[in-house]
PDB file of N, CA and C in Angstrom:
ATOM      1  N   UNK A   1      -7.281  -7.298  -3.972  1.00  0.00           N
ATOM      2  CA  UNK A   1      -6.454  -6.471  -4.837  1.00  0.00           C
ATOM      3  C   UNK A   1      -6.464  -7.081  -6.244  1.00  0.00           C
ATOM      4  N   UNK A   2      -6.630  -6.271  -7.398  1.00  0.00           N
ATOM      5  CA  UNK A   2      -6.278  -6.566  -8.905  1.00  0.00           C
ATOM      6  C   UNK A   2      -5.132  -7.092  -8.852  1.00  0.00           C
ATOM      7  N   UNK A   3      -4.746  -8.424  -8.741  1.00  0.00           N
ATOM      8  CA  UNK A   3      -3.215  -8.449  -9.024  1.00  0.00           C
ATOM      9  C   UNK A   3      -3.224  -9.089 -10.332  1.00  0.00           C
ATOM     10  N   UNK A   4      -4.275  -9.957 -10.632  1.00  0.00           N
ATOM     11  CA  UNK A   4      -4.449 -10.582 -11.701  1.00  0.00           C
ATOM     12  C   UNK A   4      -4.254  -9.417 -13.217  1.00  0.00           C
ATOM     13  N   UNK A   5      -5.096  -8.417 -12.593  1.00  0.00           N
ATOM     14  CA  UNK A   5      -5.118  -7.155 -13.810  1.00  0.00           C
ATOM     15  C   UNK A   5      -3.818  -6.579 -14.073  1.00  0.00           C
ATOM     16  N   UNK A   6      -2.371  -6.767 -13.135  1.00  0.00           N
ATOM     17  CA  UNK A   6      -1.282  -6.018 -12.779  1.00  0.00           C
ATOM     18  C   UNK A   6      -0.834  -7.122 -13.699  1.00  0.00           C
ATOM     19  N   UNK A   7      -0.887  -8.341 -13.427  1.00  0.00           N
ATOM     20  CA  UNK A   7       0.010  -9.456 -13.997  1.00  0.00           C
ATOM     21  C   UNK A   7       0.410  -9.603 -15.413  1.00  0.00           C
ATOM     22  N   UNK A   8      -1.151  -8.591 -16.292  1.00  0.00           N
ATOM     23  CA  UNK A   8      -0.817  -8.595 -17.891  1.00  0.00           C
ATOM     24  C   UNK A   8      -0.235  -7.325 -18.068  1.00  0.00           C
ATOM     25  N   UNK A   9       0.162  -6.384 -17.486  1.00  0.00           N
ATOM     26  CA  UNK A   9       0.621  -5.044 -18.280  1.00  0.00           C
ATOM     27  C   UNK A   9       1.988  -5.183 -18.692  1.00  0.00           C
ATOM     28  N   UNK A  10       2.074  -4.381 -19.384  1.00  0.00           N
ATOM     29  CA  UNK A  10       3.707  -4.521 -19.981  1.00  0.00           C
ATOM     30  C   UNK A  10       4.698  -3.857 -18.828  1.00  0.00           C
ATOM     31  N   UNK A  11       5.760  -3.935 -19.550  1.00  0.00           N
ATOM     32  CA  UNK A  11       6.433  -3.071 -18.895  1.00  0.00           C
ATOM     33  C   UNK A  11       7.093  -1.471 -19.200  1.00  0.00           C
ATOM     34  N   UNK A  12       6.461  -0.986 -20.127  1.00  0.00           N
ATOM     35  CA  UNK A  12       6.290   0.303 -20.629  1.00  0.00           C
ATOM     36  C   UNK A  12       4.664   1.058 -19.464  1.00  0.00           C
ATOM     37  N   UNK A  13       4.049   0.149 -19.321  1.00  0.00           N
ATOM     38  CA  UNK A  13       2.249   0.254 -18.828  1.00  0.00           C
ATOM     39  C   UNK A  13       3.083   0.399 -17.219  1.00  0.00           C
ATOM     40  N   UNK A  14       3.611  -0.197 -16.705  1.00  0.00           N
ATOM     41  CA  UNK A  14       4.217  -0.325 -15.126  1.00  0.00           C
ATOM     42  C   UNK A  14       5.365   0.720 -15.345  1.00  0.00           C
ATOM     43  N   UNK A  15       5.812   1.004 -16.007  1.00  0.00           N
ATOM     44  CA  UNK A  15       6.941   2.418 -15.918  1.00  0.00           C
ATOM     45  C   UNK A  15       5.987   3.618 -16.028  1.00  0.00           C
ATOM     46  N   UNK A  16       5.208   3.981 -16.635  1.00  0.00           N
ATOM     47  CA  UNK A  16       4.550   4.729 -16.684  1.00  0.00           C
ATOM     48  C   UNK A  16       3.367   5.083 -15.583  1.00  0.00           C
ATOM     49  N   UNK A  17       3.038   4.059 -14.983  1.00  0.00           N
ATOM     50  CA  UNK A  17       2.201   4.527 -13.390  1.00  0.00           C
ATOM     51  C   UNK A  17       3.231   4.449 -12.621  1.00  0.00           C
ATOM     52  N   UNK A  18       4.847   3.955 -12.510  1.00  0.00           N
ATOM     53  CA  UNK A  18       5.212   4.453 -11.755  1.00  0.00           C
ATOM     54  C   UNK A  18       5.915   5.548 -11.962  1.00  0.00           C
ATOM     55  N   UNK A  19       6.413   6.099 -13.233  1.00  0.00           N
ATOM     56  CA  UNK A  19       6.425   7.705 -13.358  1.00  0.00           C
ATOM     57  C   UNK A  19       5.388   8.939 -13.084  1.00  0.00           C
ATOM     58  N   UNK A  20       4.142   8.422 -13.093  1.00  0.00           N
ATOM     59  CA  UNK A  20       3.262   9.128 -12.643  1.00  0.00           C
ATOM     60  C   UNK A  20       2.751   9.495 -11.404  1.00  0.00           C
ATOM     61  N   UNK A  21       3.026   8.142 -10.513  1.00  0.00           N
ATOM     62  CA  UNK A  21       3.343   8.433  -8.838  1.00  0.00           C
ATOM     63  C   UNK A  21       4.182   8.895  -8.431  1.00  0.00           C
ATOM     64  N   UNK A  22       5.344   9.071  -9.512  1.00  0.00           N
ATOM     65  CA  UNK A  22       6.594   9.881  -8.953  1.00  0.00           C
ATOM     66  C   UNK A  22       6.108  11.097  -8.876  1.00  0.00           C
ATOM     67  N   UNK A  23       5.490  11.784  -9.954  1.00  0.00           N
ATOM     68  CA  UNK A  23       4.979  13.049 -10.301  1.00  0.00           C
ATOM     69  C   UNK A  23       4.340  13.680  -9.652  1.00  0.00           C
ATOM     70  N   UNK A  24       3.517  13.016  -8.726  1.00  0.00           N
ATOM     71  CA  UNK A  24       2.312  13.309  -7.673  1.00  0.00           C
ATOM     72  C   UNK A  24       3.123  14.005  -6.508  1.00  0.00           C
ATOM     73  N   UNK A  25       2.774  14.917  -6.081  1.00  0.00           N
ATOM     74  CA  UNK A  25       3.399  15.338  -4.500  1.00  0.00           C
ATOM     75  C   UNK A  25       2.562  14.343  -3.380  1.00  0.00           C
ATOM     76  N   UNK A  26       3.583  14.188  -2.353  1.00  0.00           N
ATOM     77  CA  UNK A  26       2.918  13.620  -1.663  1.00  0.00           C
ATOM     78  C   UNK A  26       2.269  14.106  -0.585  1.00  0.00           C
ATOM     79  N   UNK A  27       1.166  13.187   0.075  1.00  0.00           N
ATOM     80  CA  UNK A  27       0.038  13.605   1.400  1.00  0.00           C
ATOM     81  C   UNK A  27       0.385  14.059   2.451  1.00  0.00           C
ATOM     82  N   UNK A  28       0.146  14.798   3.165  1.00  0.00           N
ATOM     83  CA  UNK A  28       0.712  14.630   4.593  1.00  0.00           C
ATOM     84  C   UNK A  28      -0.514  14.254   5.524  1.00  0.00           C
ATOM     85  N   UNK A  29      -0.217  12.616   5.918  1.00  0.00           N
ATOM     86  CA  UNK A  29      -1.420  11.921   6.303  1.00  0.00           C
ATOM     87  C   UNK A  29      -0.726  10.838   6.921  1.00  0.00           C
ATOM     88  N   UNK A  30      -0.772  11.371   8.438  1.00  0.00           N
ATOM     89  CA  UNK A  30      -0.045  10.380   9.499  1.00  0.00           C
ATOM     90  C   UNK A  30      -0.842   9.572   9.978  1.00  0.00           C
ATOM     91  N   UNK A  31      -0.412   8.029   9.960  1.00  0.00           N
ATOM     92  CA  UNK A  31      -1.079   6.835  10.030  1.00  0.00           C
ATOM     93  C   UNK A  31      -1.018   6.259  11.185  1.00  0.00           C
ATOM     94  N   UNK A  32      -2.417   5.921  11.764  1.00  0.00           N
ATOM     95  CA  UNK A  32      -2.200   5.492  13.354  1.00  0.00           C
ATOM     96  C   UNK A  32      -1.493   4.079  12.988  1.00  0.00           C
ATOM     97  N   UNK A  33      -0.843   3.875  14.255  1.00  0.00           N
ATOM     98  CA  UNK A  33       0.222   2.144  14.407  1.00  0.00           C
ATOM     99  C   UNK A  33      -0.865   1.453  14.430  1.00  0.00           C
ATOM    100  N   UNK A  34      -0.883   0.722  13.487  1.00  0.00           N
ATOM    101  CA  UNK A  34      -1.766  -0.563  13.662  1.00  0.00           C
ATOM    102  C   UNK A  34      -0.722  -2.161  14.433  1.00  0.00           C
ATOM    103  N   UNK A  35      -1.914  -2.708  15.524  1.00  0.00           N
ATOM    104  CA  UNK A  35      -1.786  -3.375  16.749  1.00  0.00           C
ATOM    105  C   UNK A  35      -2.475  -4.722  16.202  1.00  0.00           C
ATOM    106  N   UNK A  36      -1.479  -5.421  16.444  1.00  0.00           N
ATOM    107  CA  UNK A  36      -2.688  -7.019  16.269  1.00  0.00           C
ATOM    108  C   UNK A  36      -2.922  -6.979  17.563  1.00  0.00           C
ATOM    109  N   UNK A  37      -3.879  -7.533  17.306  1.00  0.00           N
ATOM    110  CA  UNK A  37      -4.481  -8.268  18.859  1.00  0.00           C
ATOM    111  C   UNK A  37      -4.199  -9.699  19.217  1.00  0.00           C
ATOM    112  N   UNK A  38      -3.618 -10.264  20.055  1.00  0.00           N
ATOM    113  CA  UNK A  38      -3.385 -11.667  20.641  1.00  0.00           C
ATOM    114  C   UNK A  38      -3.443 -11.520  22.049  1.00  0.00           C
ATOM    115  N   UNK A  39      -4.032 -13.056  22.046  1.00  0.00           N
ATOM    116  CA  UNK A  39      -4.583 -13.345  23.041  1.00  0.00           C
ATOM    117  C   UNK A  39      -3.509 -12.693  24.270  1.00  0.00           C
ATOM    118  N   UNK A  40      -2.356 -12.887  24.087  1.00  0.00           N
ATOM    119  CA  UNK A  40      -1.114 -12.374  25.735  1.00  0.00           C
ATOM    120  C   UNK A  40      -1.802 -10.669  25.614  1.00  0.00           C
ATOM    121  N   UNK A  41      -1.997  -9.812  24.188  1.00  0.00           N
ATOM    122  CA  UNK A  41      -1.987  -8.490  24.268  1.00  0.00           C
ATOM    123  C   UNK A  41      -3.995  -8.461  24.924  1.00  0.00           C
ATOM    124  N   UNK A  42      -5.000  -8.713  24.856  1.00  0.00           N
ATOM    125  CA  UNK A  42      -5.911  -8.524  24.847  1.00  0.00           C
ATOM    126  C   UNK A  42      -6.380  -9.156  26.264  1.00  0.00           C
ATOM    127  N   UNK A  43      -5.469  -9.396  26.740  1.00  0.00           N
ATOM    128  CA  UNK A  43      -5.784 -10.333  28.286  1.00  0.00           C
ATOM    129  C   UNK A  43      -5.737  -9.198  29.080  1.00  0.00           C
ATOM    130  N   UNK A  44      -4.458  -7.918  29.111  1.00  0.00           N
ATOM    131  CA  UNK A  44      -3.939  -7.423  29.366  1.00  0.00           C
ATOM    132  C   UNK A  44      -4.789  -6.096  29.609  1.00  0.00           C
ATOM    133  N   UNK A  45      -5.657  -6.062  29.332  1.00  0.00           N
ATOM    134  CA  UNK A  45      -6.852  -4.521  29.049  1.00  0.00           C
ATOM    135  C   UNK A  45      -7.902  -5.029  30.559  1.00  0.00           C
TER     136      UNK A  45
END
């Protein structure tokens, strides 16, 4: 992830992408459950 690129913006630059994600309607895009795997869960299959 850019975090380094996030770290210089102002804070006029970060109000403004997050006014703009406000603006956006959102997805309807249901997310499968993500599962870690460990060793007790993967024994188990």
């Amino acid at each position: 992830m850019p975090w380094i690129f996030y770290s210089g913006m102002t804070d006029e630059d970060l109000k403004a992408i997050y006014a703009y994600l406000k603006s956006i309607p959102p997805i309807q895009n249901k997310v499968k459950k993500f599962e870690i795997q460990t060793a007790s869960t993967s024994e188990k299959k």
